[in-house]
PDB file of N, CA and C in Angstrom:
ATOM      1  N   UNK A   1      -2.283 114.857   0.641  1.00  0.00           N
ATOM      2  CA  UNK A   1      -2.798 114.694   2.002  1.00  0.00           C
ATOM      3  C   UNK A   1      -4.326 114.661   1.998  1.00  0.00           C
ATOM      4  N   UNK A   2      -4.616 115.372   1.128  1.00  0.00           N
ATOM      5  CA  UNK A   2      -6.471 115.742   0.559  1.00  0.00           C
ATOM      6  C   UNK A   2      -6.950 113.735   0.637  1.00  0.00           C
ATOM      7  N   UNK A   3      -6.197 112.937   0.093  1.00  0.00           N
ATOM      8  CA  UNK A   3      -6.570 112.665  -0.806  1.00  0.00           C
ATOM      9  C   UNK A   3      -6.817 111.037   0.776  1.00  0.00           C
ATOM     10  N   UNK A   4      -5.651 111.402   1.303  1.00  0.00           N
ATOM     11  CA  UNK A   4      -5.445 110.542   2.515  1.00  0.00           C
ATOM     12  C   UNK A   4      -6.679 110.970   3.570  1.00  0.00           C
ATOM     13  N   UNK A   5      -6.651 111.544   3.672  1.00  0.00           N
ATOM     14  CA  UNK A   5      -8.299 111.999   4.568  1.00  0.00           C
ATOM     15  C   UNK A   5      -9.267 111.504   3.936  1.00  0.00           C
ATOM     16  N   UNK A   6     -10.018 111.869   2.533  1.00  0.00           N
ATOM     17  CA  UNK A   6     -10.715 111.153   2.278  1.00  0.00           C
ATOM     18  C   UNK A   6     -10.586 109.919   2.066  1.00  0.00           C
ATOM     19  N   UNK A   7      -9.740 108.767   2.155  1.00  0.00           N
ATOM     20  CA  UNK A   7      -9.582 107.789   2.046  1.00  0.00           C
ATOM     21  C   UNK A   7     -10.099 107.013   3.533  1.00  0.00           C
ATOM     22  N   UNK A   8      -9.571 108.168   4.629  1.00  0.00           N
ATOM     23  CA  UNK A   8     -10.126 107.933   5.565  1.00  0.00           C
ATOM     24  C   UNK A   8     -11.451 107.558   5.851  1.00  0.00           C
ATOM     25  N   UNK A   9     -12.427 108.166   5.468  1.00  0.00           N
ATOM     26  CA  UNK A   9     -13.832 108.345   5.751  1.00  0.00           C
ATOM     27  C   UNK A   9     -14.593 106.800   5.163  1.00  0.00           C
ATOM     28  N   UNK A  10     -13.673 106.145   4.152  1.00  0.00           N
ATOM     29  CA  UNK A  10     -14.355 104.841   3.693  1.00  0.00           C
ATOM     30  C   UNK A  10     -14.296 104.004   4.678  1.00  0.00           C
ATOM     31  N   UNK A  11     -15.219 102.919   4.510  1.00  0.00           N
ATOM     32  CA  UNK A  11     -15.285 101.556   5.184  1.00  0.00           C
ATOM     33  C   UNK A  11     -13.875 100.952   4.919  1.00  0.00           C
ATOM     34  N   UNK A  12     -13.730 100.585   3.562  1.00  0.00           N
ATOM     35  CA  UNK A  12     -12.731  99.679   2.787  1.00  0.00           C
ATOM     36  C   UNK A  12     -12.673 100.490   1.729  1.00  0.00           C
ATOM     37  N   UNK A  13     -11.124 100.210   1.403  1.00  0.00           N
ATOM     38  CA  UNK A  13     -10.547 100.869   0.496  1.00  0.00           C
ATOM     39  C   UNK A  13     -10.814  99.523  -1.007  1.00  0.00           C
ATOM     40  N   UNK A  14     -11.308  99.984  -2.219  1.00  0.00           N
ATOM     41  CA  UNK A  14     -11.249  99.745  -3.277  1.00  0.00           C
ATOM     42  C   UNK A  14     -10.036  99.014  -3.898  1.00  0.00           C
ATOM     43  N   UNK A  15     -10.474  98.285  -4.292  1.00  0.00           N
ATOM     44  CA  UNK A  15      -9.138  97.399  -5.203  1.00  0.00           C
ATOM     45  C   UNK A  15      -8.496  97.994  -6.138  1.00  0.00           C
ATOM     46  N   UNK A  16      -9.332  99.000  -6.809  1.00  0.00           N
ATOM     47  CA  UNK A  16      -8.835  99.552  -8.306  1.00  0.00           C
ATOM     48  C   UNK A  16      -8.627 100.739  -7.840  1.00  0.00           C
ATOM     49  N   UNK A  17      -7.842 101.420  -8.375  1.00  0.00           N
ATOM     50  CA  UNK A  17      -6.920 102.963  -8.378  1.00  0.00           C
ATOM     51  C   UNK A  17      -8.807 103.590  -8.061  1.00  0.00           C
ATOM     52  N   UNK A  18      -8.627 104.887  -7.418  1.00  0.00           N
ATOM     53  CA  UNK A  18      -9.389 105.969  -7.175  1.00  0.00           C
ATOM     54  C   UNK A  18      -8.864 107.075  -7.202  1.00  0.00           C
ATOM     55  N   UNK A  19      -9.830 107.766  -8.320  1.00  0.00           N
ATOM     56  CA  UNK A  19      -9.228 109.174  -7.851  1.00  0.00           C
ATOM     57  C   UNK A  19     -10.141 110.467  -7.950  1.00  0.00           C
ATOM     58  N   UNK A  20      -9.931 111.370  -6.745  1.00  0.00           N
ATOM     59  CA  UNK A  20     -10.557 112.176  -6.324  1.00  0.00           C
ATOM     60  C   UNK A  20     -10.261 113.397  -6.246  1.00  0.00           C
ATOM     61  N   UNK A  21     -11.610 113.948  -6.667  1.00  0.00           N
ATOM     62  CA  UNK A  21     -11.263 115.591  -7.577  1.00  0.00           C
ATOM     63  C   UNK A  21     -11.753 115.995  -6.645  1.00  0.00           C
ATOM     64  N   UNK A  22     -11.512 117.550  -6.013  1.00  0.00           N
ATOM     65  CA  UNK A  22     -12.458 118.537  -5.773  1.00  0.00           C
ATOM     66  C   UNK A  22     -13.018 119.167  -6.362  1.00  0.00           C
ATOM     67  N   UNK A  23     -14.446 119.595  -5.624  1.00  0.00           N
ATOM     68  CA  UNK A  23     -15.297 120.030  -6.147  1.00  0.00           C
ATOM     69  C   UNK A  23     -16.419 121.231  -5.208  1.00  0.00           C
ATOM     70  N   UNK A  24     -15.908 122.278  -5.189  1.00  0.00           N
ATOM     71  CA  UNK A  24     -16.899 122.986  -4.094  1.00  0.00           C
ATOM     72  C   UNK A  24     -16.785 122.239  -2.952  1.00  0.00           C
ATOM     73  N   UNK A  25     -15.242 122.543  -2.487  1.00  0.00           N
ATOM     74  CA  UNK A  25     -14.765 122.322  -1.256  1.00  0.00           C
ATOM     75  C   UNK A  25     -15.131 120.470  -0.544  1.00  0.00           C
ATOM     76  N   UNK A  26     -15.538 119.705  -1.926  1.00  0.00           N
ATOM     77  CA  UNK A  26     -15.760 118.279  -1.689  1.00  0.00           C
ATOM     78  C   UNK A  26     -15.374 117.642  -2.336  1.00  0.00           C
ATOM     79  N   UNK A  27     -14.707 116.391  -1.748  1.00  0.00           N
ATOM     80  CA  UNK A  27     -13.491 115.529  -2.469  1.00  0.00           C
ATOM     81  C   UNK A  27     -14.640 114.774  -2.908  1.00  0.00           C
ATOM     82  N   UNK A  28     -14.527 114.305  -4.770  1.00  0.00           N
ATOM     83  CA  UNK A  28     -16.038 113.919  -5.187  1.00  0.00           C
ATOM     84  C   UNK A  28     -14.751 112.367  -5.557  1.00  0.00           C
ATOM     85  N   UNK A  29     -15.230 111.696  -5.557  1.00  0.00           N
ATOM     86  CA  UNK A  29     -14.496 110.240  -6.200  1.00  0.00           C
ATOM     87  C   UNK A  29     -15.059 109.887  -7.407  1.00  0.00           C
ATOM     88  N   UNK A  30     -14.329 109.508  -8.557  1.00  0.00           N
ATOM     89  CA  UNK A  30     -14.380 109.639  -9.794  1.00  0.00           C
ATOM     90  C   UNK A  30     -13.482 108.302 -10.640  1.00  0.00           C
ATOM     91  N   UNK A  31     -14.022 107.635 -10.984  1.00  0.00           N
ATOM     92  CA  UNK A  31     -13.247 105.987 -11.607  1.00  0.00           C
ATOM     93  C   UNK A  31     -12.381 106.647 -12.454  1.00  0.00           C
ATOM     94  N   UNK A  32     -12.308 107.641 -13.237  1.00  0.00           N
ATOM     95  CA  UNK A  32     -11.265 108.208 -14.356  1.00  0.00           C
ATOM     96  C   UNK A  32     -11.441 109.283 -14.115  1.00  0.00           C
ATOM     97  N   UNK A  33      -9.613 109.892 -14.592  1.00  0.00           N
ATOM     98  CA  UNK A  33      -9.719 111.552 -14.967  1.00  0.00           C
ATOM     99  C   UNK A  33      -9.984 112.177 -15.769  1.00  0.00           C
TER     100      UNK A  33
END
């Protein structure tokens, strides 16, 4: 659900997979895990 909220906050969503870590209570976006 984390992950759907921040998805929210973009303009446009990215073509290529994203994925987003927390980090001190901030979803940081990150090209690899």
């Amino acid at each position: 659900k984390a992950a759907v909220e921040y998805f929210k906050t973009l303009d446009d969503l990215p073509e290529e997979p994203v994925f987003v870590e927390w980090r001190n209570g901030r979803a940081v976006r990150i090209g690899r895990p």
